[in-house]
Protein backbone atom coordinates (compact mmCIF):
# COMPACT_ATOMS: atom_id res chain seq x y z
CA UNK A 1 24.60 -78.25 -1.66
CA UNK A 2 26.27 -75.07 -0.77
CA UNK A 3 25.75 -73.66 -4.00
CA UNK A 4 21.91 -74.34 -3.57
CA UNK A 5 22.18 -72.71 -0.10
CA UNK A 6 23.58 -69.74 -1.79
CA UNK A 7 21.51 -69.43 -4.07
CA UNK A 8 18.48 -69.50 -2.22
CA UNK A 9 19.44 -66.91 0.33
CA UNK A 10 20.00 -64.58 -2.70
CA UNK A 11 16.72 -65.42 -3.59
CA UNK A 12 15.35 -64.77 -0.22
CA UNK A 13 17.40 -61.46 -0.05
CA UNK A 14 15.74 -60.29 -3.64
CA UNK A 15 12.54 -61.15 -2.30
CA UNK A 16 12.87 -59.29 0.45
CA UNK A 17 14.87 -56.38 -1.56
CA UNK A 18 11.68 -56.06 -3.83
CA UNK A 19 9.01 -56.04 -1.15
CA UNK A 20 10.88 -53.63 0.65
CA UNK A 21 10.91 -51.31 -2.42
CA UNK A 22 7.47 -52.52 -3.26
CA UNK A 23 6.05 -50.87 0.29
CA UNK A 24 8.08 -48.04 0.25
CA UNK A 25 6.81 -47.32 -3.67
CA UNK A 26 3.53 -47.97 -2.41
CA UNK A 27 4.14 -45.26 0.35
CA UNK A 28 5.56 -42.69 -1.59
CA UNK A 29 2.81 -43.41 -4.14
CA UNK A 30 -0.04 -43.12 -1.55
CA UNK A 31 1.82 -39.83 0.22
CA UNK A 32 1.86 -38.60 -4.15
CA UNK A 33 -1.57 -39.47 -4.19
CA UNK A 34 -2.43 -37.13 -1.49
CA UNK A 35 -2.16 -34.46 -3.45
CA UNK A 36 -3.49 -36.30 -7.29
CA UNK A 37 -2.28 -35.21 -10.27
CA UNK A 38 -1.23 -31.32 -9.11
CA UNK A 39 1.97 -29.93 -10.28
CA UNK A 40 4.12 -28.36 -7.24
CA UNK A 41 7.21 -26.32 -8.58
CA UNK A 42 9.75 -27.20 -5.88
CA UNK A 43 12.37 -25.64 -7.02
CA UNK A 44 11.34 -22.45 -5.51
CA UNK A 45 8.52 -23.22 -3.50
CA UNK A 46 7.59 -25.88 -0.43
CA UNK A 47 4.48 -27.55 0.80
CA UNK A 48 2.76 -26.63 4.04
CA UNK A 49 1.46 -29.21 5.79
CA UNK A 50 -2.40 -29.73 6.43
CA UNK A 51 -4.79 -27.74 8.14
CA UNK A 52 -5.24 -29.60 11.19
CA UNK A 53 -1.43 -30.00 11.37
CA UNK A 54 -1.07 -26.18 11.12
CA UNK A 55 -3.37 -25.03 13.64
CA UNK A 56 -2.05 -27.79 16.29
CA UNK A 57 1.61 -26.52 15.65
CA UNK A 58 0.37 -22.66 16.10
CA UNK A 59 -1.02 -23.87 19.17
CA UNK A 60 1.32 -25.22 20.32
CA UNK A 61 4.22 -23.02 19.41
CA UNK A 62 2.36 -20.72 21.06
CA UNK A 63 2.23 -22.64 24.35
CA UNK A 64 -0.24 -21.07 26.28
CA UNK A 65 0.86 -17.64 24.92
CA UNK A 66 -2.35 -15.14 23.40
CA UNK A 67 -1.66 -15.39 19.84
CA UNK A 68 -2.66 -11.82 18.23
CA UNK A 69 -1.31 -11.90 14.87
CA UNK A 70 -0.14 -14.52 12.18
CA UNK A 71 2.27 -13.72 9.63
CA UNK A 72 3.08 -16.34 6.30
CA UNK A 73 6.05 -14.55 4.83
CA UNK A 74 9.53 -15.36 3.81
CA UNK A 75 12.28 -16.25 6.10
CA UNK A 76 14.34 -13.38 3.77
CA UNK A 77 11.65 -10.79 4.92
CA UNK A 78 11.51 -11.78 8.83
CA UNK A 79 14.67 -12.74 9.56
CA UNK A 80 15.60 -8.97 11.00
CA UNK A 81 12.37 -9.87 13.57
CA UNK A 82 13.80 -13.16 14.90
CA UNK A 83 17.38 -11.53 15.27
CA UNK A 84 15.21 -8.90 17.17
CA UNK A 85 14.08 -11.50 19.32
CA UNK A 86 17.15 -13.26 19.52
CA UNK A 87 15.30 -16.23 18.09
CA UNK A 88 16.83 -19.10 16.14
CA UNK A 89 15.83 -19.96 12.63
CA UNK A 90 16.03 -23.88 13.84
CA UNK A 91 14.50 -22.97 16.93
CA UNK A 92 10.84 -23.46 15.67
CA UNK A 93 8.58 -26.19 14.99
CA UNK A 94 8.65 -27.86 11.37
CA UNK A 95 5.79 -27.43 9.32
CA UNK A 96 6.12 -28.53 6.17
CA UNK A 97 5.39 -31.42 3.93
CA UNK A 98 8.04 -34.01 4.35
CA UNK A 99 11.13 -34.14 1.68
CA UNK A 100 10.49 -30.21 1.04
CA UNK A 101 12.33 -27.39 1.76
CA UNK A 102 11.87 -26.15 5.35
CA UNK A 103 8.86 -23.94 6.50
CA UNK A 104 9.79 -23.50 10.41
CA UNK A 105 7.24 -21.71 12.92
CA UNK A 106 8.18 -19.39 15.38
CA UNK A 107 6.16 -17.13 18.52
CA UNK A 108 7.93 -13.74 19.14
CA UNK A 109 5.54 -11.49 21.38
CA UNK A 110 2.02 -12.44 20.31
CA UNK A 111 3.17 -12.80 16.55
CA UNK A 112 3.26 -16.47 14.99
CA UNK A 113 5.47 -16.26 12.60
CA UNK A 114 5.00 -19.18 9.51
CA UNK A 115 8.48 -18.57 7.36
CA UNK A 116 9.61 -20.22 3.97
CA UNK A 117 13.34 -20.84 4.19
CA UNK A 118 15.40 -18.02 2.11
CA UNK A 119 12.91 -16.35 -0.30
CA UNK A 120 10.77 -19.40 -1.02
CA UNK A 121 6.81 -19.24 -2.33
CA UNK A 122 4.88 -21.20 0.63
CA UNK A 123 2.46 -23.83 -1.32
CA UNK A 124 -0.73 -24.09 0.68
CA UNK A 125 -1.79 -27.39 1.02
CA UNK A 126 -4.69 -29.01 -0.82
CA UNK A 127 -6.26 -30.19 2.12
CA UNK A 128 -6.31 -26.73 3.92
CA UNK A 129 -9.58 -27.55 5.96
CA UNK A 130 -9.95 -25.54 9.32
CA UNK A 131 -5.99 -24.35 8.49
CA UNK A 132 -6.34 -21.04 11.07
CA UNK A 133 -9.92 -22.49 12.39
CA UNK A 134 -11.12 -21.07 16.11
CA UNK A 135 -8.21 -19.12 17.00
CA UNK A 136 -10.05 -16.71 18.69
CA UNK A 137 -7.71 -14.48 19.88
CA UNK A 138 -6.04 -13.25 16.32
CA UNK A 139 -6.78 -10.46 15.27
CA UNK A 140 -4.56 -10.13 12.37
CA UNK A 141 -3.06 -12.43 9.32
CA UNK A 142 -0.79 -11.23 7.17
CA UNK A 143 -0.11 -14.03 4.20
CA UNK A 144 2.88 -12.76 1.74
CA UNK A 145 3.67 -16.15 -0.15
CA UNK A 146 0.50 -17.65 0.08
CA UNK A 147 0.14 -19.60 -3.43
CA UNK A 148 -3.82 -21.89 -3.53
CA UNK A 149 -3.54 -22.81 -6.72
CA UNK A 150 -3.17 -26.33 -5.48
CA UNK A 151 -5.72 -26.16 -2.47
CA UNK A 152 -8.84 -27.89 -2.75
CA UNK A 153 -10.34 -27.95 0.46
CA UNK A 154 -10.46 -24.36 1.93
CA UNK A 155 -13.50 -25.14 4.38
CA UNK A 156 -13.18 -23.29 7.78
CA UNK A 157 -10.44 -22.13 6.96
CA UNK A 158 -10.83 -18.98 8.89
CA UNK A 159 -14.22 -20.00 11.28
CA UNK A 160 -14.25 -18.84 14.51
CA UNK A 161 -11.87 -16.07 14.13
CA UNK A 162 -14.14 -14.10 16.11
CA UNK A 163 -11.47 -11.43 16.34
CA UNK A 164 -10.46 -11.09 13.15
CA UNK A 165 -10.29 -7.61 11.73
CA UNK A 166 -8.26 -7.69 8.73
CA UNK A 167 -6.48 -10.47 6.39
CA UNK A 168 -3.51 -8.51 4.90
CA UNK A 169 -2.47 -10.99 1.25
CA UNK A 170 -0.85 -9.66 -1.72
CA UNK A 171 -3.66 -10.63 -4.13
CA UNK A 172 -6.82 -12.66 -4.44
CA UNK A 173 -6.66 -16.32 -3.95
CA UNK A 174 -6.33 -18.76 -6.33
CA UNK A 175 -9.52 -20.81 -5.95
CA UNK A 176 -9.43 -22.68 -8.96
CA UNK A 177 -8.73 -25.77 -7.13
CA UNK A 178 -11.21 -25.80 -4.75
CA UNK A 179 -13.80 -28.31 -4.24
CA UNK A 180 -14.75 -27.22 -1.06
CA UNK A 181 -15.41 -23.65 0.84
CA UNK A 182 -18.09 -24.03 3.26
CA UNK A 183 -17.84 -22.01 5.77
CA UNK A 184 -14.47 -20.70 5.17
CA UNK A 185 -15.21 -17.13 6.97
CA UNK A 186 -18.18 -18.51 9.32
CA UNK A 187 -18.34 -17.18 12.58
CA UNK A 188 -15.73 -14.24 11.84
CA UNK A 189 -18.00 -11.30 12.82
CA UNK A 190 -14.98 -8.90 13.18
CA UNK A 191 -13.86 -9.21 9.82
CA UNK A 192 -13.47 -6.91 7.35
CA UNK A 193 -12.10 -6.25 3.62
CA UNK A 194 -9.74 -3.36 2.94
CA UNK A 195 -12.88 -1.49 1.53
CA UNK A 196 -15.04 -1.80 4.42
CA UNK A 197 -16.92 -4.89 3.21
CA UNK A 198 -17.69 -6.90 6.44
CA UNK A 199 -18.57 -11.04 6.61
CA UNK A 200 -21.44 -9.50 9.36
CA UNK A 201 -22.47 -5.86 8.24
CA UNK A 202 -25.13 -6.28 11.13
CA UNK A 203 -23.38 -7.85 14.15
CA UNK A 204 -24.24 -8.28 16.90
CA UNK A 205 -27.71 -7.50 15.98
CA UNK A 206 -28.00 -9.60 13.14
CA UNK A 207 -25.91 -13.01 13.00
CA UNK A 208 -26.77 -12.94 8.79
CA UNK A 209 -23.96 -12.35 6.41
CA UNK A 210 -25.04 -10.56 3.39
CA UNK A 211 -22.26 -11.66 1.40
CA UNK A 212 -21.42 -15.04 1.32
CA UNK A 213 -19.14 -17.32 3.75
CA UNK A 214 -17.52 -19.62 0.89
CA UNK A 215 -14.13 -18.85 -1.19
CA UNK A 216 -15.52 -16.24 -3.33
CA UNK A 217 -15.03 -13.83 -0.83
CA UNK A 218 -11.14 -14.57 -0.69
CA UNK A 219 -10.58 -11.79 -2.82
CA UNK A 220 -8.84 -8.23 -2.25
CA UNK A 221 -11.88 -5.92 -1.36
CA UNK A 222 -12.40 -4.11 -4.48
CA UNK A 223 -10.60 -5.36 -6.66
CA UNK A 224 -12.30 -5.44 -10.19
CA UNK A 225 -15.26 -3.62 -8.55
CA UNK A 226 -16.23 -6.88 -6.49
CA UNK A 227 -16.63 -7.71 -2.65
CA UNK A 228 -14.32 -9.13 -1.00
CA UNK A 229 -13.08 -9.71 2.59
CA UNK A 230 -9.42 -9.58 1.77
CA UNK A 231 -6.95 -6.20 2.77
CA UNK A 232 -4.05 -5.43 -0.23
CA UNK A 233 -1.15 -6.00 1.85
CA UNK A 234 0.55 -3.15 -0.34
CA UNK A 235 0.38 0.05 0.97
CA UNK A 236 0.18 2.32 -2.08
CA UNK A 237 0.75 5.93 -2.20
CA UNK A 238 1.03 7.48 -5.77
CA UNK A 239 1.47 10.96 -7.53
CA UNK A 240 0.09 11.51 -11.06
CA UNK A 241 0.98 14.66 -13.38
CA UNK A 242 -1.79 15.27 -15.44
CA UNK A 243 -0.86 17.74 -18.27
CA UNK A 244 0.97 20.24 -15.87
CA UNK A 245 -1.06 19.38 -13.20
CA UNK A 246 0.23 17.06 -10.02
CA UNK A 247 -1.86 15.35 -8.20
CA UNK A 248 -1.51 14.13 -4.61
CA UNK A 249 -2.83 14.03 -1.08
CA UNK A 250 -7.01 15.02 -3.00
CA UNK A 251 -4.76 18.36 -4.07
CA UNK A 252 -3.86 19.51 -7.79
CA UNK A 253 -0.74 21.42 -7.85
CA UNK A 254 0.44 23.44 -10.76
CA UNK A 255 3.87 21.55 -12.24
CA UNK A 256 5.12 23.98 -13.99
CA UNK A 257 8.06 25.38 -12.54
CA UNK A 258 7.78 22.95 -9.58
CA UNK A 259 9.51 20.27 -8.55
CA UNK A 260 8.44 17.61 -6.43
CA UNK A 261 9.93 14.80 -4.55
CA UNK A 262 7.96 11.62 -3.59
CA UNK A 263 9.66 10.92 0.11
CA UNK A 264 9.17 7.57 1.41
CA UNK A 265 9.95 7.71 5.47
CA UNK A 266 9.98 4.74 7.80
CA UNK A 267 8.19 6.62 10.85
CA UNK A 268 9.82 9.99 12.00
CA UNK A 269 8.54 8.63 15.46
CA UNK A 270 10.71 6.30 17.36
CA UNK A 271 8.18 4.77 18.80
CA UNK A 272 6.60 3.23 16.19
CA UNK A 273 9.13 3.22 13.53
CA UNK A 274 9.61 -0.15 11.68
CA UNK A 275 11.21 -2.52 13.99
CA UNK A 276 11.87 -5.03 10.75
CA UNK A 277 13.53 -3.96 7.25
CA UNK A 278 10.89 -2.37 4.94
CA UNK A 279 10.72 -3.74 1.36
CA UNK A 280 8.67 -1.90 -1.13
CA UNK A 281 8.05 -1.58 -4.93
CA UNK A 282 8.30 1.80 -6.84
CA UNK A 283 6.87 1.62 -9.94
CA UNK A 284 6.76 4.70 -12.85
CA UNK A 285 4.36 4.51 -15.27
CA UNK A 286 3.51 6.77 -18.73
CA UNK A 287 -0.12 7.48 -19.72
CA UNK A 288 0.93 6.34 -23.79
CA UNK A 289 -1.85 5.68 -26.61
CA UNK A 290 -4.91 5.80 -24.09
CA UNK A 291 -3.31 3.63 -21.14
CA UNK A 292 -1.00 3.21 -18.43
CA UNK A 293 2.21 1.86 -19.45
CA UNK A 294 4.88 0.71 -17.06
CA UNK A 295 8.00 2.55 -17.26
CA UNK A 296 10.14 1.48 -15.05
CA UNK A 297 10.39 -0.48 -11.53
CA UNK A 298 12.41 -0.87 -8.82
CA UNK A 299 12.37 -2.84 -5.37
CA UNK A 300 13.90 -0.85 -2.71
CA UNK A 301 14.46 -1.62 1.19
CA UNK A 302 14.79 0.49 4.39
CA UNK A 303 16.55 -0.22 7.46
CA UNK A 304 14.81 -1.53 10.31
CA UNK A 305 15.04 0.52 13.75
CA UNK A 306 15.64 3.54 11.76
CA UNK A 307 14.16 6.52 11.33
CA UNK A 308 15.28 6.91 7.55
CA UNK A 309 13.64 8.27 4.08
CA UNK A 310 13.70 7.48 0.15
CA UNK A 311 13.23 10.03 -2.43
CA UNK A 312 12.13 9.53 -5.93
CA UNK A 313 12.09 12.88 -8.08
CA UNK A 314 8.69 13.04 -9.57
CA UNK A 315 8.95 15.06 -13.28
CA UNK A 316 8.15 14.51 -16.74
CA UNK A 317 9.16 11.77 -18.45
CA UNK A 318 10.67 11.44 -21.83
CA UNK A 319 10.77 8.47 -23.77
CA UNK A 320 12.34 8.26 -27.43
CA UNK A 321 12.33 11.77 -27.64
CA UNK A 322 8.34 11.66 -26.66
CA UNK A 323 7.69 13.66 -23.25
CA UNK A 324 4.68 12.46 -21.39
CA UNK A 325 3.20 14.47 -18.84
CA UNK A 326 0.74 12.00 -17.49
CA UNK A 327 3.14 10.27 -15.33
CA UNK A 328 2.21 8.08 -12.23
CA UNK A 329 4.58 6.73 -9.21
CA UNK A 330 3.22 4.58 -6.69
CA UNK A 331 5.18 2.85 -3.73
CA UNK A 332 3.76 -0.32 -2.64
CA UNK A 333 4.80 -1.68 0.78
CA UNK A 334 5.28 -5.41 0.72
CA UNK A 335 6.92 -6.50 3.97
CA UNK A 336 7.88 -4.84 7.41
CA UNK A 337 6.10 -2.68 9.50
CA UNK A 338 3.20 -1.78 7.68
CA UNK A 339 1.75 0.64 9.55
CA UNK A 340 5.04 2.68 10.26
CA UNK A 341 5.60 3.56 6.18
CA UNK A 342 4.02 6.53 5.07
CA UNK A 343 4.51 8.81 2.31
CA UNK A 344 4.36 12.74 1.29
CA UNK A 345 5.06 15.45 -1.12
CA UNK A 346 7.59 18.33 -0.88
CA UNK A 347 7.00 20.90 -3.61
CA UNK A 348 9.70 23.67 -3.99
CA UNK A 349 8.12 26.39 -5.91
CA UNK A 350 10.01 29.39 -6.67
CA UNK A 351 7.49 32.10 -5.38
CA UNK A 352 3.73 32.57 -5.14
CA UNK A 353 2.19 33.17 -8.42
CA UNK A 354 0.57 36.88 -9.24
CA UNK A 355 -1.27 37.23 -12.39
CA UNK A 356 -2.73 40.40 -13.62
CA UNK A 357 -6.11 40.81 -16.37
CA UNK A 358 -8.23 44.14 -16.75
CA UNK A 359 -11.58 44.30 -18.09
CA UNK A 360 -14.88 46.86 -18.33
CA UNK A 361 -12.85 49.29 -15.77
CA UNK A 362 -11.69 46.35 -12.96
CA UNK A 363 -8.64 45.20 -12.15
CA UNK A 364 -8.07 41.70 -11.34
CA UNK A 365 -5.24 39.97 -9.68
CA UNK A 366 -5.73 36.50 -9.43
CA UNK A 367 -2.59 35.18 -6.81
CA UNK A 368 -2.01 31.58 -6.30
CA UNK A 369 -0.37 31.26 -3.25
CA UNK A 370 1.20 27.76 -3.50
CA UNK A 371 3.47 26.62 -0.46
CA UNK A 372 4.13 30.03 0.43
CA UNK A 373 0.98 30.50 3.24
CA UNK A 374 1.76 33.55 5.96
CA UNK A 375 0.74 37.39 5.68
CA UNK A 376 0.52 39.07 2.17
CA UNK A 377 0.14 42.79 2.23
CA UNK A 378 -1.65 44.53 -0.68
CA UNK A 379 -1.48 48.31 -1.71
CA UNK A 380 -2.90 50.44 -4.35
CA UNK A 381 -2.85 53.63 -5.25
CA UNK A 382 -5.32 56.70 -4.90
CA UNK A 383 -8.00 56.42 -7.66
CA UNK A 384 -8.46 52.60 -6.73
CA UNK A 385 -10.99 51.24 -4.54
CA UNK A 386 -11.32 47.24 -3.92
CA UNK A 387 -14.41 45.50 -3.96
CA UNK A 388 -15.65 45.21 -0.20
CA UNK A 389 -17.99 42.73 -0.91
CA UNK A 390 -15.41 40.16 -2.28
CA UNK A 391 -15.56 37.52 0.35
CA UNK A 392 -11.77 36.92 -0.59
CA UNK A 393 -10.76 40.18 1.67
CA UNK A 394 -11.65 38.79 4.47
CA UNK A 395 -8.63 37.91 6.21
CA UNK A 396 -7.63 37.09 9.33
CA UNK A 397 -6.03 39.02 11.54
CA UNK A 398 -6.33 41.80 9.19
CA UNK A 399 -5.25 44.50 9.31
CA UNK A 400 -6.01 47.74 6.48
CA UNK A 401 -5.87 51.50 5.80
CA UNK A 402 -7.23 53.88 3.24
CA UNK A 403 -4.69 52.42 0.25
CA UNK A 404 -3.60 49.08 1.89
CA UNK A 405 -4.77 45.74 3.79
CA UNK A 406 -2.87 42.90 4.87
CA UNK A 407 -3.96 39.27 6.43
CA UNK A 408 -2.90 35.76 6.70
CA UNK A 409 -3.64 33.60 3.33
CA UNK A 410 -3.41 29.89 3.58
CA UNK A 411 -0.88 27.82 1.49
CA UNK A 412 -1.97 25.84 -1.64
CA UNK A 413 -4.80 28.22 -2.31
CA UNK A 414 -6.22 30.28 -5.19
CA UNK A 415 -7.64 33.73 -4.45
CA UNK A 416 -9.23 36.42 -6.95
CA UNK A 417 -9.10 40.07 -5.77
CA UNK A 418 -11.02 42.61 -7.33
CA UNK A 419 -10.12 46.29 -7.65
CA UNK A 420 -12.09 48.85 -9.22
CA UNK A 421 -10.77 51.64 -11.07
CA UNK A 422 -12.37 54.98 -9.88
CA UNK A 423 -10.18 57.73 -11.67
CA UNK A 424 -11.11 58.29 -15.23
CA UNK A 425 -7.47 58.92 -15.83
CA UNK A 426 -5.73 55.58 -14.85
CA UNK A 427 -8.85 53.85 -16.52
CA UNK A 428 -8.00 55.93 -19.89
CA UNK A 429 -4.11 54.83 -19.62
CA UNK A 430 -4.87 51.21 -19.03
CA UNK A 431 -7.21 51.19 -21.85
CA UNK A 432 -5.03 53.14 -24.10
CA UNK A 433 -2.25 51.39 -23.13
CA UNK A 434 0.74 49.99 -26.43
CA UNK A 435 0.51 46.47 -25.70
CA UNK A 436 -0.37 43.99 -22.80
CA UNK A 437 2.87 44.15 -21.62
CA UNK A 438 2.46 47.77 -21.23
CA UNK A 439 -1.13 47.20 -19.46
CA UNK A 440 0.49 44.82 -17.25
CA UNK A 441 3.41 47.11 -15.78
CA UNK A 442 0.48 49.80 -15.38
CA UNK A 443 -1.58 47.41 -13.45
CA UNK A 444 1.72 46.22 -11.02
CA UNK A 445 1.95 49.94 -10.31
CA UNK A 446 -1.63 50.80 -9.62
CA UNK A 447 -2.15 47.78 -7.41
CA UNK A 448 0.59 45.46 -5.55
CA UNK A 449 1.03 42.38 -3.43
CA UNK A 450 3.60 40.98 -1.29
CA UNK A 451 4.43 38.18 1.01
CA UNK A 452 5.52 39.89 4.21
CA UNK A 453 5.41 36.76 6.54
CA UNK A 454 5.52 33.33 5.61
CA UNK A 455 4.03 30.77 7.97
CA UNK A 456 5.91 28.44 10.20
């Protein structure tokens, strides 16, 4: 009898054992079947919850706070803002899909910030539906680790973001997934792509978008020649040689015998100098067989709270014994203070440039002035007369006599003068002259320049 007893309370204990496993299967399998037959690499990426989920959590995070900007980023790149803030990683509310690695949500002075753990991709949900819907008071998202590839539902996403200028994201998304868009900009009449292409060209006139308000607008402005109401996120700033010839800031400068530094600077102002670490890409490419090949890259970082700067020598570049003078650098900004990175050229030149030709009884000195702008002081000597009606004489603050004139030139700027030669007797020894070396030594005599002032 007690054997029996036994027995059936190991029965009933089974029973119960496989029910129990039976529901929670049928749990897990229905939570699975939220998301269908998707593939989600975990293993360096997490889930963020649903739309609706994510827009209750920023409001309330928020907590009655204006909420100006929203920021989807690693915990890696923000952490220097929450230690700012003296905020606590586990401080913020969860918002992630359950049995994934953590994505925690913070407020820190009108910023939301939505943060990965460590260095983690964020996996946008594929029921993203209304995920940053009527938060009027935003006027900026920035998404870093934003991966749709997975999200099917993207409608309203963004709607009633009335003022919404600019959605920073570090490419176009992934919309292969998606199912449904409608909407997804709606109602956004601030909004525009890094190009200038605007949801509402017309507003508040016109309430018509010309462009569309569904996903195929979730692209980077531009990019491939198409629309787009997305901002690169990447701040780019580049330098190109092109066969002896840089290019930078709309200028060509003259390489040869220059060198010139590509300087990176967090802001020289301290008041708007990154208050987070800067992270950026510098990339070197070499114009080989028709096309731009990558050379070489490098991620680099700058402090935060620091008014610091990086410096990449920009030259030639020689690859198995092949020198390529079509080289370009570009620095792209991926996290930190946007708006405080910037970037120049500094161009050390040895001395303006002076060249000499003669021709049909006229002397002309063609001087390049380079980064040497101030005063320059020409004289010549009797039996030369310049040409007065060369626009190029007129200086400022100039000031001249019978064999001489001096005036300010500007920097980076090419100038022809003309002189004539009025004496039959220097014309007859220029023309008669051994060689052009010889010609050229005459002509330095006849007529010279000088820098007698450089500008501060």
């Amino acid at each position: 009898m007690t054997k029996k007893r036994n027995n059936a309370i190991i029965l009933i204990t089974v029973s119960f054992l496989f029910c129990f496993l039976s529901i929670g299967f049928a749990l897990v399998n229905d939570e699975l079947n939220v998301f269908g037959s998707l593939s989600w690499d975990l293993a360096r990426s997490t889930i963020l919850e649903s739309g609706d989920v994510v827009n209750d959590a920023i409001i309330d995070v928020a907590d009655g706070r204006a909420v100006t900007r929203i920021v989807v980023d690693t915990q890696e790149n923000q952490q220097a803002a929450l230690d700012a803030a003296g905020v606590k990683w586990n401080e913020g509310i969860e918002v992630q899909v359950a049995d994934c690695s953590e994505i925690m949500m913070h407020y820190v002075d009108g910023t939301v910030y939505v943060l990965s753990k460590g260095d983690r991709d964020i996996l946008v949900n594929p029921d993203s539906e209304g995920l940053f819907a009527s938060l009027d008071t935003v006027e900026e998202i920035v998404l870093h680790n934003f991966d749709t590839a997975n999200t099917r539902k993207m409608n309203e996403m963004f709607r009633g973001c009335t003022a919404l200028r600019t959605i920073y994201a570090m490419k176009s998304f992934d919309v292969s997934s998606v199912t449904d868009s409608a909407d997804m900009f709606a109602e956004c009449y601030a909004l525009y792509g890094g190009m200038g292409t605007y949801v509402y060209p017309n507003y508040p006139t016109e309430s018509a978008t010309n462009n569309g308000l569904d996903c195929t607008m979730a692209r980077l402005d531009g990019e491939g020649g198409n629309k787009g109401y997305l901002t690169d996120s990447f701040h780019h700033f580049a330098a190109y040689f092109e066969s002896n010839v840089l290019r930078a800031g709309g200028r060509d400068y003259t390489v040869e015998g220059t060198e010139a530094t590509f300087v990176i600077s967090n802001s020289t102002d301290s008041a708007t100098h990154s208050q987070i670490a800067l992270r950026y890409l510098l990339t070197v490419e070499i114009f080989k067989d028709g096309a731009w090949v990558e050379h070489t890259t490098e991620w680099r970082s700058m402090a935060a709270n620091r008014m610091v700067t990086d410096e990449l020598s920009v030259t030639p570049v020689t690859v198995d014994g092949v020198t390529y003078d079509r080289v370009r650098v570009t620095a792209a900004c991926a996290s930190g203070s946007l708006d405080a990175l910037s970037a120049e050229f500094i161009f050390t030149y040895g001395e303006y440039n002076a060249e000499y030709s003669y021709g049909n009884g006229v002397i002309y000195l063609t001087l390049q002035t380079q980064d040497r702008g101030g005063e320059y002081s020409f004289a010549w000597v009797s039996g030369i007369a310049p040409d007065n009606s060369d626009p190029n004489l007129v200086f400022s603050n100039v000031e001249s006599s019978a064999l001489g004139l001096s005036g300010e030139l500007n920097e980076y700027t090419a100038y022809q003068f003309c002189f004539f030669v009025t004496d039959t007797g220097l014309r007859a020894a220029l023309e008669s002259a051994a060689d052009d070396e010889a010609r050229l030594a005459l002509m330095k005599n006849y007529v010279s320049v000088a820098l007698t002032g450089e500008q501060n």
